[in-house]
Protein backbone atom coordinates (compact mmCIF):
# COMPACT_ATOMS: atom_id res chain seq x y z
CA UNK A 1 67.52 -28.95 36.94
CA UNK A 2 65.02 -26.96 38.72
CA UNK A 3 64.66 -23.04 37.92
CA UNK A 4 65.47 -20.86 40.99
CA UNK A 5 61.90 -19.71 40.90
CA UNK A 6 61.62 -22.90 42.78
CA UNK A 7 63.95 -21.45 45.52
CA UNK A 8 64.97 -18.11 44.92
CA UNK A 9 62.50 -15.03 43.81
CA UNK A 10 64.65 -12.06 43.12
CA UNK A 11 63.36 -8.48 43.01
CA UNK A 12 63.04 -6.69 39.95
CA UNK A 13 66.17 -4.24 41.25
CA UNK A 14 68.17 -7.97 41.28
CA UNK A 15 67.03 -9.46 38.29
CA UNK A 16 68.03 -6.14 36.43
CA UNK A 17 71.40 -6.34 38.42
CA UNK A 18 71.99 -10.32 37.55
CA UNK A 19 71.52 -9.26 33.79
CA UNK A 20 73.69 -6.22 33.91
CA UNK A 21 76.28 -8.91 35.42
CA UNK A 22 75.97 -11.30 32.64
CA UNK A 23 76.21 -8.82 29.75
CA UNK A 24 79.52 -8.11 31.79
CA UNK A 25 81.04 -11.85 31.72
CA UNK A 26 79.45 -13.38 34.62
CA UNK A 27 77.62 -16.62 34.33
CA UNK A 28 76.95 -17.60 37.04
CA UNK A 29 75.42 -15.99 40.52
CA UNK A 30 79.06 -16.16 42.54
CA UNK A 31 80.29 -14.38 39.51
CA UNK A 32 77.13 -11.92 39.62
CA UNK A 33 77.91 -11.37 43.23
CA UNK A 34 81.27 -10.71 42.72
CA UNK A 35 80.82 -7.82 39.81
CA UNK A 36 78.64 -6.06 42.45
CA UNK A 37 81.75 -3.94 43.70
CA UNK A 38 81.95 -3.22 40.00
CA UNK A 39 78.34 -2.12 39.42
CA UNK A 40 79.01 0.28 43.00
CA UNK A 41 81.65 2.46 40.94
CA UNK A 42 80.24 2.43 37.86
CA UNK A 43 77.71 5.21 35.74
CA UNK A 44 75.33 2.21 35.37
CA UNK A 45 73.62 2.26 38.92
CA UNK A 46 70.80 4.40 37.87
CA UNK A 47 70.05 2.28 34.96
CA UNK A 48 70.21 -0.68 36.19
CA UNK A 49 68.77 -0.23 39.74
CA UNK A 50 66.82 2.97 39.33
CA UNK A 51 65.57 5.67 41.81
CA UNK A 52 64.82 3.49 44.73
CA UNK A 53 67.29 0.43 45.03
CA UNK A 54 70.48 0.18 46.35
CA UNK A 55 73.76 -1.72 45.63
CA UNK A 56 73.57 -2.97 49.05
CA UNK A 57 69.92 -3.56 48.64
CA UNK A 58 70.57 -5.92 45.90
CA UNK A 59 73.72 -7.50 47.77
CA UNK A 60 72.09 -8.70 50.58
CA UNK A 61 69.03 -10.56 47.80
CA UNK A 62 72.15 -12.12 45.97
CA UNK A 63 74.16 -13.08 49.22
CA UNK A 64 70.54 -14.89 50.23
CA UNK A 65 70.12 -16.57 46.39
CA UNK A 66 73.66 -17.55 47.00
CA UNK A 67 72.89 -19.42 50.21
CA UNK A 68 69.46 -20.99 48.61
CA UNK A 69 70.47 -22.25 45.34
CA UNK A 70 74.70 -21.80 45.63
CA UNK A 71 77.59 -19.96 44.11
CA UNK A 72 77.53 -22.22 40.78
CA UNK A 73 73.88 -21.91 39.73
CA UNK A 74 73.48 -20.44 36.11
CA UNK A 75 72.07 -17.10 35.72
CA UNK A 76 70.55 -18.39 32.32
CA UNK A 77 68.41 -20.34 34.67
CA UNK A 78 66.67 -17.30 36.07
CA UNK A 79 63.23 -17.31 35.59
């Protein structure tokens, strides 16, 4: 198993989203992906995003990781 450093170099604004979504269930980045309507509503955007990143921002890094290393690949593998 290679680590998606390999493939896929998320910003710090995703990697702080992709651990938001696993403290929330998700395991694995289609799951990630699909808390990010989730993480839109919710009082946790500043935290986890801060000042200058958006929840669309973010989308759009995840929706490319998705295409580079797939829907199934662990987010314990990141980094």
């Amino acid at each position: 198993m290679t680590s998606w450093d390999d493939e896929f170099h998320p910003s710090a604004a995703t990697r702080s989203t992709l651990r938001w979504a696993q403290e929330h269930g998700a395991s694995t980045l289609g799951e990630a992906h699909d808390l990010l309507d989730q993480l839109a509503v919710s009082n946790d955007v500043p935290e986890v995003l801060g000042p200058d990143d958006t929840v669309e921002g973010v989308r759009e890094e995840v929706e490319l990781g998705l295409d580079l290393v797939g829907p199934d690949a662990e987010l314990t593998d990141l980094g």
